[in-house]
C-alpha atoms as a PDB file:
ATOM      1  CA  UNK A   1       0.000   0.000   0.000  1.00  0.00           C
ATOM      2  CA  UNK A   2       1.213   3.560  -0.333  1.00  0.00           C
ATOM      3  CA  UNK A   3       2.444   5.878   2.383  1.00  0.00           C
ATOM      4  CA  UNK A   4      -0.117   6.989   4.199  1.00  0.00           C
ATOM      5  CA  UNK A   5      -1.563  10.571   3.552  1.00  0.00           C
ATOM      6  CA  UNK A   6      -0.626   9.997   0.215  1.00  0.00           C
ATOM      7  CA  UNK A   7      -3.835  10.507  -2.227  1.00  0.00           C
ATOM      8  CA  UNK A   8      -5.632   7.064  -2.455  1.00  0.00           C
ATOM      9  CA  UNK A   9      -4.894   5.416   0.371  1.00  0.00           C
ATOM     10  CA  UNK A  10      -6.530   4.600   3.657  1.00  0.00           C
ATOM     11  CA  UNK A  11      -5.308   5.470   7.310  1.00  0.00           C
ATOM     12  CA  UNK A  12      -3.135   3.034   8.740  1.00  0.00           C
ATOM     13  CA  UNK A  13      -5.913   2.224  11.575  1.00  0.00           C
ATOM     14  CA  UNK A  14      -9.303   1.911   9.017  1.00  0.00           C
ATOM     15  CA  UNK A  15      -6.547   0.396   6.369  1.00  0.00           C
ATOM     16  CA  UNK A  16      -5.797  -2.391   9.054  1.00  0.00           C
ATOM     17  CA  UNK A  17      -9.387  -2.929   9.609  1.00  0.00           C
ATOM     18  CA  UNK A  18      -9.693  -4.500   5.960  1.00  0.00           C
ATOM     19  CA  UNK A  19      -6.297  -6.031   5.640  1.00  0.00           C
ATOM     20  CA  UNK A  20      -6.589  -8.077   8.943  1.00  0.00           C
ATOM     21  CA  UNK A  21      -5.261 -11.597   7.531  1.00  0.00           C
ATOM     22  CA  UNK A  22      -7.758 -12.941   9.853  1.00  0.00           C
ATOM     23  CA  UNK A  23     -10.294 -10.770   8.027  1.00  0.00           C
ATOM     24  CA  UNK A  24     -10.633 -10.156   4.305  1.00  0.00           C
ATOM     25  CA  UNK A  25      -7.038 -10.796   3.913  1.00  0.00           C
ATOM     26  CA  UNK A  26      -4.120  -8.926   2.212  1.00  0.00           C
ATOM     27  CA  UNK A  27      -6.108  -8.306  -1.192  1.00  0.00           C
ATOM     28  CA  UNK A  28      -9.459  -8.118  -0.129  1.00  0.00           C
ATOM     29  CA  UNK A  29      -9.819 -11.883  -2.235  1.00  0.00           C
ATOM     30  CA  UNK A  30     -10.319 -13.580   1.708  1.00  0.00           C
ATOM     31  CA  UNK A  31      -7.545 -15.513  -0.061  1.00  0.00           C
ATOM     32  CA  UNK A  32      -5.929 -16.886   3.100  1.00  0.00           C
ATOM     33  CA  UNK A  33      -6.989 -19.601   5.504  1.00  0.00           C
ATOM     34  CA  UNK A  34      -8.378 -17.569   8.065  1.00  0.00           C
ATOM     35  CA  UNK A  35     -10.336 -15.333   6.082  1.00  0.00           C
ATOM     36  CA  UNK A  36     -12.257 -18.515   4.692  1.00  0.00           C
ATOM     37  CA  UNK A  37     -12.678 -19.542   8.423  1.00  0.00           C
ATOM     38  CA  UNK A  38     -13.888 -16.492   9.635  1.00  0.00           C
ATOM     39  CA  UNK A  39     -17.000 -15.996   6.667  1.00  0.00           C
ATOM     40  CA  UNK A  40     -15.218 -12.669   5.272  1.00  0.00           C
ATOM     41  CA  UNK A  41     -16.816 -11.726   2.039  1.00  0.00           C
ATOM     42  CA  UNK A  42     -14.584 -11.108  -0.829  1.00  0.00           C
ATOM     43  CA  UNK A  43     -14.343  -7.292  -1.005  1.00  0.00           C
ATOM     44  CA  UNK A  44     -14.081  -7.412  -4.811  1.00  0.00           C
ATOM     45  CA  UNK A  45     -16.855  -9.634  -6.211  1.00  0.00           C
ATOM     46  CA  UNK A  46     -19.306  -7.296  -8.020  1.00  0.00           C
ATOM     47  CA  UNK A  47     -22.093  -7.487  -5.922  1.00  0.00           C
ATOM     48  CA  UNK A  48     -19.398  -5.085  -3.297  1.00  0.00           C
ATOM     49  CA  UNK A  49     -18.850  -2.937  -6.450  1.00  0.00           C
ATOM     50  CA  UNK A  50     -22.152  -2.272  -6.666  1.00  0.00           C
ATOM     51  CA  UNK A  51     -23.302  -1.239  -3.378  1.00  0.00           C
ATOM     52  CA  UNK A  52     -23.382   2.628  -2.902  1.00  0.00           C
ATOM     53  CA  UNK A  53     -20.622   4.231  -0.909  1.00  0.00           C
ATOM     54  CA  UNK A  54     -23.508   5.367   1.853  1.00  0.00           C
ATOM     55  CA  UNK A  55     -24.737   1.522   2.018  1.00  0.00           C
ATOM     56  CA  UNK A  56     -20.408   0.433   2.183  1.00  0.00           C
ATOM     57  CA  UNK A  57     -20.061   3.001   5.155  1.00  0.00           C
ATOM     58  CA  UNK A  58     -22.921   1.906   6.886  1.00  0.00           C
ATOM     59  CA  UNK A  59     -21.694  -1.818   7.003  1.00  0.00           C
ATOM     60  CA  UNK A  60     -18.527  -0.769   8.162  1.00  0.00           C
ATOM     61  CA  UNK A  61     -20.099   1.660  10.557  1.00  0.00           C
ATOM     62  CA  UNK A  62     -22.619  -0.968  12.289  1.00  0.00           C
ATOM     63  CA  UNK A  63     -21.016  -4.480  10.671  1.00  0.00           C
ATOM     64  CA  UNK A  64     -23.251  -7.518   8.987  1.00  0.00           C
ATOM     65  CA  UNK A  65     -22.987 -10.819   9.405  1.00  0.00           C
ATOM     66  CA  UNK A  66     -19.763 -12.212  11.632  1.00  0.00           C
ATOM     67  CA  UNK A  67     -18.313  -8.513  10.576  1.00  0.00           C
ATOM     68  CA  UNK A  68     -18.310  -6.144  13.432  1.00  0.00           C
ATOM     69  CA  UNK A  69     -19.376  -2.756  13.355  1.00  0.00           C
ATOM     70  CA  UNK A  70     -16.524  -0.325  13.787  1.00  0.00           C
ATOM     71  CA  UNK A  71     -18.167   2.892  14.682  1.00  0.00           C
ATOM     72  CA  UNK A  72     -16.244   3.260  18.048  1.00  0.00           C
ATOM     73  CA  UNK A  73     -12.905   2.162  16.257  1.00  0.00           C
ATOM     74  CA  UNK A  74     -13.257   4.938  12.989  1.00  0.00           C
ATOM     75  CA  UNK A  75     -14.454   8.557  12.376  1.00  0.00           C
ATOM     76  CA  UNK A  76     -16.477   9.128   9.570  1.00  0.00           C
ATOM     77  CA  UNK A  77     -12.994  10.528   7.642  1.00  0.00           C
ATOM     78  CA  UNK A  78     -11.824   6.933   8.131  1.00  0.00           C
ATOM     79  CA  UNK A  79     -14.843   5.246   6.940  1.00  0.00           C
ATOM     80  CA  UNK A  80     -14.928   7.461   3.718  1.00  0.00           C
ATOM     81  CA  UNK A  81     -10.770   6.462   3.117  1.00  0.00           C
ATOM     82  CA  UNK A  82     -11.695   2.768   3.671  1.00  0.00           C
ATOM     83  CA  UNK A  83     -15.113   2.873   1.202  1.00  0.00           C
ATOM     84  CA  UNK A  84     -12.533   4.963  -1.232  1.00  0.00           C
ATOM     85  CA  UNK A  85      -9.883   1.994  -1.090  1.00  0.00           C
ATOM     86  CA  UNK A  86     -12.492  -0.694  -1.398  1.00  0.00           C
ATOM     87  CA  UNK A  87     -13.514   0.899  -5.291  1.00  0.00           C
ATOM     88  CA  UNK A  88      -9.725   0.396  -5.790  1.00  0.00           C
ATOM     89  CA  UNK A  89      -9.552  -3.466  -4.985  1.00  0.00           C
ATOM     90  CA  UNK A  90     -10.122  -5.633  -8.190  1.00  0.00           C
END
C-alpha cells in the first residue's frame, strides 16, 4: 500500500481494519486460511462494487454478518478512506 496521507490510500488504523489476515485478507480476495474460516466476504466480487458508498459506510459503521461494526474504532474521515480503497480493490 502507499504511504499513508498519500492521495488514495486509507489510514493506517481503518486500512488495518480490511487487511486483517484474519479478516478479508491482504487483497481483499479472503484468499488466506483464516479469512475462509472467519465468513469474510470477498471485497471485490461485483455485488461489493455495486453497493453505494452510503450503504459500504454503513456496514462498516454498524457491521453484517460475523463482521463487526466499527463505529467506536473509525471517524467518519476513516470510513470514507476505507469505502474509497475498497472501489480500488479488483
Amino acid at each position: 500500500m502507499a504511504t499513508e496521507g498519500a492521495p488514495g490510500t486509507v489510514p493506517g488504523s481503518a486500512a488495518s481494519k480490511v487487511e486483517a489476515p484474519g479478516c478479508h485478507g491482504p487483497t481483499g480476495h479472503v484468499d488466506v486460511p483464516e479469512s475462509r474460516a472467519v465468513g469474510a466476504k470477498d471485497l471485490t466480487r461485483e455485488e461489493v462494487r455495486r453497493m453505494s458508498d452510503a450503504a459500504l459506510a454503513h456496514q462498516i459503521r454498524v457491521g453484517c454478518g460475523c463482521m463487526p461494526g466499527f463505529r467506536d474504532g473509525l471517524g467518519e474521515r476513516e470510513i470514507a478512506a476505507l469505502v474509497a480503497y475498497l472501489r480500488t480493490l479488483r
